[in-house]
Protein backbone atom coordinates (compact mmCIF):
# COMPACT_ATOMS: atom_id res chain seq x y z
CA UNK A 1 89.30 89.56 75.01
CA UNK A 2 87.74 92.74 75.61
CA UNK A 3 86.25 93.41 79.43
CA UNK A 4 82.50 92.79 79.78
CA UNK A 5 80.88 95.65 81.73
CA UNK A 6 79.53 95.05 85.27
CA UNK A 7 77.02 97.52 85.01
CA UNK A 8 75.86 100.02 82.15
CA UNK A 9 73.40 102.82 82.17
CA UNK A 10 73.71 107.30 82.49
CA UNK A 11 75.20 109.31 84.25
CA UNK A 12 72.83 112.73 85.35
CA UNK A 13 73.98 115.94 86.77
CA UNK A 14 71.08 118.11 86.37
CA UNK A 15 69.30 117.72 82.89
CA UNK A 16 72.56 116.74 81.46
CA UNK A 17 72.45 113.00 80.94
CA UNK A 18 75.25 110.72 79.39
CA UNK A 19 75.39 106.87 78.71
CA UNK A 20 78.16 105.13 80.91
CA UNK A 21 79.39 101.95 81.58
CA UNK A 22 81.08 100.18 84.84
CA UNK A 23 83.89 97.50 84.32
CA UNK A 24 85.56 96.61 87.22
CA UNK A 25 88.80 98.15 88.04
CA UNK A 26 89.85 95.07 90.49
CA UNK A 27 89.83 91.01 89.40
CA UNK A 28 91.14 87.76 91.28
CA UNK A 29 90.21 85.82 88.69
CA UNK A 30 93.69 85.27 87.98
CA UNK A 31 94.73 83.60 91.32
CA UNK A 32 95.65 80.01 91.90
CA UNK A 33 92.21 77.91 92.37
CA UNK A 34 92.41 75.18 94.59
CA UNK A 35 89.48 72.39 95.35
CA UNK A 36 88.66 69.65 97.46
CA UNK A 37 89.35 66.11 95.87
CA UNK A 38 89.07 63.00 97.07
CA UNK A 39 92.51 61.59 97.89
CA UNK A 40 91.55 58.18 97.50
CA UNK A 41 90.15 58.66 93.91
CA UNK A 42 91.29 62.22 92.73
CA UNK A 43 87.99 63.18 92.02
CA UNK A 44 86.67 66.60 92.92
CA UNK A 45 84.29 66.39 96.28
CA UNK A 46 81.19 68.44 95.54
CA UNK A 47 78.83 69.89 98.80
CA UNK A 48 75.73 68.90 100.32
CA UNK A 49 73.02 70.44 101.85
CA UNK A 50 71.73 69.02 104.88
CA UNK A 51 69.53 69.33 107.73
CA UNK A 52 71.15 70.85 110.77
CA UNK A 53 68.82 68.41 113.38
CA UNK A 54 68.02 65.14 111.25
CA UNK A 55 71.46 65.41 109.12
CA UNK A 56 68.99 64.60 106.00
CA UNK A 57 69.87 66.09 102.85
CA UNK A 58 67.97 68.71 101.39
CA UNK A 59 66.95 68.71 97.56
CA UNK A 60 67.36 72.55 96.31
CA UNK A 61 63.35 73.02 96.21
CA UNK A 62 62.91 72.72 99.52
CA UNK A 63 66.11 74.89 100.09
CA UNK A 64 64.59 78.31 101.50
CA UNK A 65 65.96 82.25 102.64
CA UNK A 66 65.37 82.45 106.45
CA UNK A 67 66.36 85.48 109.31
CA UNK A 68 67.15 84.31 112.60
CA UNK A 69 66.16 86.59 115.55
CA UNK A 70 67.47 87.10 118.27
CA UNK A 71 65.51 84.83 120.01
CA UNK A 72 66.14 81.74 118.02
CA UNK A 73 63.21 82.13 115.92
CA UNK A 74 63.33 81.56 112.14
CA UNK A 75 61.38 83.69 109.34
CA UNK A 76 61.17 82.31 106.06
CA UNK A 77 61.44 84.71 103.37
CA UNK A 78 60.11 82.94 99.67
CA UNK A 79 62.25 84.04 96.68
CA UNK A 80 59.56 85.62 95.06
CA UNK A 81 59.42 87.84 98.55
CA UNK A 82 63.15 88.63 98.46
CA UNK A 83 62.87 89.68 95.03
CA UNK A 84 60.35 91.76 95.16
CA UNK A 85 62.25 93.79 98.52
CA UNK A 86 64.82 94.42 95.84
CA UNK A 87 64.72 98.06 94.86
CA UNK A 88 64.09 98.22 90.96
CA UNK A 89 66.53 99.41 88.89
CA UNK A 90 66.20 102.50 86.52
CA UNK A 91 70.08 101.99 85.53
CA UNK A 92 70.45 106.06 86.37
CA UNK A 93 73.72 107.31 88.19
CA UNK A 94 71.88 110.69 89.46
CA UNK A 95 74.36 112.62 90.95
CA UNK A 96 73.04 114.09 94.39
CA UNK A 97 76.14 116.33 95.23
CA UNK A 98 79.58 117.31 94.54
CA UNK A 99 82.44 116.73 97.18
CA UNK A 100 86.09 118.57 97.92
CA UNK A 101 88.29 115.12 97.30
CA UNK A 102 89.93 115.99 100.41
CA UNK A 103 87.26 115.41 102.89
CA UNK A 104 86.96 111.61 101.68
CA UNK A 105 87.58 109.36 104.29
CA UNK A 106 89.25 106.13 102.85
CA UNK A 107 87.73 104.13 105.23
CA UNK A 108 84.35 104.57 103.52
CA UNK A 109 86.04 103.34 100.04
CA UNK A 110 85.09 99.73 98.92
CA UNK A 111 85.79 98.63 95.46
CA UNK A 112 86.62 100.48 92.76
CA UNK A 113 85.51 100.41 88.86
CA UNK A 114 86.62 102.59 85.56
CA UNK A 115 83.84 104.55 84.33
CA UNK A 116 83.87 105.09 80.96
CA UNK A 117 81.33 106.71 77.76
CA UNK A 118 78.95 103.63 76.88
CA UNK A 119 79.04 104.53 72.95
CA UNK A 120 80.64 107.37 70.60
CA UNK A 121 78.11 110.00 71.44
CA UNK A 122 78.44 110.38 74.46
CA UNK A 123 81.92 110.66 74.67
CA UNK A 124 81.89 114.58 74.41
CA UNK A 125 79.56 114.64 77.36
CA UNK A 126 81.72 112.19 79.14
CA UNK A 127 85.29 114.50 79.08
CA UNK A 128 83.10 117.32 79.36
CA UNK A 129 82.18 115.94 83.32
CA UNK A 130 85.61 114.10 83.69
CA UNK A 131 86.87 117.93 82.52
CA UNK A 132 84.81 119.22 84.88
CA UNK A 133 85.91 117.30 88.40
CA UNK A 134 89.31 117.84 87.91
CA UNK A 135 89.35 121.26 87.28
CA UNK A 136 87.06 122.09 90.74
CA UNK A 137 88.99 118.93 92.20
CA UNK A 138 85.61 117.75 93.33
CA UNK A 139 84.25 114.32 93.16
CA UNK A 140 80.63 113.54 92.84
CA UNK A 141 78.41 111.42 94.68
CA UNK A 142 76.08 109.43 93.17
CA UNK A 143 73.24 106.54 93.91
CA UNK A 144 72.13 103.84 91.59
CA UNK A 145 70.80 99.83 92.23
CA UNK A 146 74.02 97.93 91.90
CA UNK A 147 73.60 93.85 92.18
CA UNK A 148 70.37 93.80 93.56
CA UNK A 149 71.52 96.95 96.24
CA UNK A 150 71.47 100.41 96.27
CA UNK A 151 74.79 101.35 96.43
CA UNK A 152 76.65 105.25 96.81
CA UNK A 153 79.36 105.49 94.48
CA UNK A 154 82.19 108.20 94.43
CA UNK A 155 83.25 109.78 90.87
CA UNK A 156 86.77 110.89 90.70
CA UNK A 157 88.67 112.24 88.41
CA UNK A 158 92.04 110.92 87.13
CA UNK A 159 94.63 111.67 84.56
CA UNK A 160 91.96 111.23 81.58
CA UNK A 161 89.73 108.54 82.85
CA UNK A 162 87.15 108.46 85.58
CA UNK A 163 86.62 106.25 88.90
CA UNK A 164 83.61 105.54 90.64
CA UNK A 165 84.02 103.44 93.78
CA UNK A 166 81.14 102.03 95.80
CA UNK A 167 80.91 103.60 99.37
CA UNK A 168 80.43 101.31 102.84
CA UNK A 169 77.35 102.76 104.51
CA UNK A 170 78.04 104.51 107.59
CA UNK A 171 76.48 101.52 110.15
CA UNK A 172 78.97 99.79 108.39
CA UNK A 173 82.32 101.48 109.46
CA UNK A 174 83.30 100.88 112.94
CA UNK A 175 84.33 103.56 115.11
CA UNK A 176 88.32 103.78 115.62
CA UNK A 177 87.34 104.59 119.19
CA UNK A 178 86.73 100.34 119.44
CA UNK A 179 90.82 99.69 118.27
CA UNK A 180 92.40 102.88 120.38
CA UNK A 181 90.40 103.13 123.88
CA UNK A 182 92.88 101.39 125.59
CA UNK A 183 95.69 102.89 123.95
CA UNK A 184 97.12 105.95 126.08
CA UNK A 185 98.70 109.07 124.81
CA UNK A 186 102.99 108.66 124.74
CA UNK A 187 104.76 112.18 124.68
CA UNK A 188 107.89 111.20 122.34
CA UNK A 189 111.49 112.84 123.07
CA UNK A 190 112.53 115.45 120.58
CA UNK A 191 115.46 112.73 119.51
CA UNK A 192 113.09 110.20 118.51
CA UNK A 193 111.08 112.02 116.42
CA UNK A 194 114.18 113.41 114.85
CA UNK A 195 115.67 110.02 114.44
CA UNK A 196 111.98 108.97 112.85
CA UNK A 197 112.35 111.99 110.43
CA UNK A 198 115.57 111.00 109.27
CA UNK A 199 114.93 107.36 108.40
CA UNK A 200 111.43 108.82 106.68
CA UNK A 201 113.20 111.16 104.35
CA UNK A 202 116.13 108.90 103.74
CA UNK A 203 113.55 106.05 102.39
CA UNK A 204 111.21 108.57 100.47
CA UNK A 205 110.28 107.10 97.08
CA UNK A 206 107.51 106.69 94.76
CA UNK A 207 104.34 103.98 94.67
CA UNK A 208 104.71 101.50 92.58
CA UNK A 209 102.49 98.48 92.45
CA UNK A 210 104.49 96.55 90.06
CA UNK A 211 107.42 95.99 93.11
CA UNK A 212 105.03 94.39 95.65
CA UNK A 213 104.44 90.87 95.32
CA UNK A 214 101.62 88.39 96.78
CA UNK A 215 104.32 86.42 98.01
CA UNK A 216 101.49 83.34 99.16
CA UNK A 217 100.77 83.10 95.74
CA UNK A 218 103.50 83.16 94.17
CA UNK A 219 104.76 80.31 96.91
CA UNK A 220 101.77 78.46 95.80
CA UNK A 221 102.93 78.60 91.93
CA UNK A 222 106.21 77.33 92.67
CA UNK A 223 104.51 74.27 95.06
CA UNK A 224 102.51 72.92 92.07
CA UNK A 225 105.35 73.53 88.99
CA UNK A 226 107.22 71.54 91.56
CA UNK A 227 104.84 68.66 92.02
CA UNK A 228 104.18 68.66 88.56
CA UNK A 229 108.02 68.20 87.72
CA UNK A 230 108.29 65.35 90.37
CA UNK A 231 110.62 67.82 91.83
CA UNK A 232 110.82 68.06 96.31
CA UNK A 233 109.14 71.17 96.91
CA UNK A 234 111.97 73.92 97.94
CA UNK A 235 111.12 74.73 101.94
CA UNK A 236 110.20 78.46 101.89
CA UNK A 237 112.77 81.52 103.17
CA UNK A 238 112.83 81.61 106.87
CA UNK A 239 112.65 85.42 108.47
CA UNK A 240 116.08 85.79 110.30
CA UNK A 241 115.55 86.26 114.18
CA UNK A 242 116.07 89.84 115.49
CA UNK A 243 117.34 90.40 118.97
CA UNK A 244 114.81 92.18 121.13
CA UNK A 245 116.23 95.77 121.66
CA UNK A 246 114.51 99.28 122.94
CA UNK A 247 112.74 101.54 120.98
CA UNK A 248 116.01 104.56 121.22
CA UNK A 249 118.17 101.58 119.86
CA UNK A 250 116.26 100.67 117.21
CA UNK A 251 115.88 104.16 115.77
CA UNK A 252 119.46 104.48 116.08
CA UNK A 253 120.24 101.25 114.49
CA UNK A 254 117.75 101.71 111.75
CA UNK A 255 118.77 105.64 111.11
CA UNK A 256 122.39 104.38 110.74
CA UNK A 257 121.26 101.64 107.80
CA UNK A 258 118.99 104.31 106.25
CA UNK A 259 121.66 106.00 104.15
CA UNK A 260 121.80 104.83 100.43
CA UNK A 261 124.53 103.63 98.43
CA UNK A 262 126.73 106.44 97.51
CA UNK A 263 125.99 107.78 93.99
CA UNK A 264 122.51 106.19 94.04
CA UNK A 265 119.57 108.70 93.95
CA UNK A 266 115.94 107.74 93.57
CA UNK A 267 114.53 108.29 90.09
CA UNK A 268 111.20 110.26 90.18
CA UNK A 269 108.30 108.88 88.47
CA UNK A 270 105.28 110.40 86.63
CA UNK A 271 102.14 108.92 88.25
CA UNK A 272 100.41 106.54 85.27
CA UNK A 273 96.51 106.12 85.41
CA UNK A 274 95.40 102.87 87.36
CA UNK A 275 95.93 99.79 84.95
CA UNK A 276 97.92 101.90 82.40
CA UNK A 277 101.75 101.73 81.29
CA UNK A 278 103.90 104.56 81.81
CA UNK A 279 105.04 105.93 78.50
């Protein structure tokens, strides 16, 4: 089935205007579903609204928006109000500037989509910008009204496709100054950070997605073919315990279990667009 577009519209730079659509680069729609059921009957359990004071429930008409300040007091907001808050949409990606990729922070990065021409025409246009950002190595920044928000989105270039991610505002990001103000500075002996350097460059490879695993669910795959089949669910691998050592020893230990098997090199890879095969 082919992807359904989250979002379509044009991209602008300048007067130069070309039709583009967003599918989404990310899905969990594939992951194991689980829902409430009633153990006594097997029958799903749906939800209820009800009244936080009188424990009444609440039929969805009378169901309402509503900000609580910080004094406790409630405004209601009507659904016609909240809708018409909502910035309208002109369905235009108008590119405000263009970016060096290296001073992206990837802490501002949220969730990425493929951007790609919306029909045959503008498919010129398209590798003409796509052309364009990889040759400056730039990315552009642009704003349009995505689900009811206006969102920034960052336009990157790569291999022969394009990437716009949405940005997190910047009252969104925390500052690292919150996780590391207790944290003091540690001067490191030369022989640790040459130990460190070994086991780096003795473990160098290449990313590949396809070796890392959501080991919860597969866990959870195996726990219902196992039910189904009548079968005693098999008790999941248990870490092994590792005796508490110092830091010096544990480089040591881990720089003398960082050399490979003999006649085994690391194969290099060429880098495959996101979702694509290597050929």
């Amino acid at each position: 089935m082919a992807p359904r577009a989250s979002w379509k519209g044009a991209l602008r730079i300048g007067k130069l205007t070309c039709p583009v659509a967003l599918f989404a680069a990310v899905s969990t729609s594939e992951r194991i579903a689980l829902h409430l059921i009633n153990r006594e009957t097997g029958n799903r359990v749906h939800r209820h609204y009800v009244d936080s004071e009188t424990g009444d429930d609440v039929d969805r008409d009378d169901q309402v928006k509503g900000y609580e300040t910080k004094n406790g007091d409630i405004v209601l907001l009507d659904p016609e109000e909240v809708a018409a808050a909502v910035p309208d949409s002109d369905k235009m990606l108008a590119v405000s500037a263009f970016v060096r990729c290296e001073e992206i922070d990837d802490v501002y990065l949220d969730r990425p989509y493929y951007l790609s021409p919306a029909d045959p025409a503008a498919e010129e246009a398209f590798a003409l910008i796509r052309a364009g950002l990889d040759q400056q190595k730039v990315a552009a920044l642009a704003q349009t009204v995505l689900f009811r928000r206006v969102r920034t989105l960052l336009i990157r270039a790569y291999g022969d496709i394009l990437i716009a991610t949405t940005l997190n505002f910047d009252d969104e990001v925390r500052s690292s100054q919150d996780a590391f103000k207790d944290i003091p500075d540690h001067h490191m002996p030369q022989e640790m950070l040459d130990l460190a350097a070994h086991i780096i460059d003795t473990r160098k490879g290449h990313f590949d997605p396809s070796a890392f695993e959501d080991r919860y669910e597969a866990a959870l795959a195996a726990l219902v073919e196992a039910k189904l089949k009548g079968r005693k669910p098999a008790p999941p691998p248990r870490p092994a315990e590792g005796k508490i050592i110092n830091l010096m020893d544990a480089l040591r230990e881990s720089a003398g279990a960082a050399h490979p098997p003999a006649g085994k090199k690391t194969r290099s890879r060429s880098r495959p667009a996101p979702g694509r095969k290597a050929g």
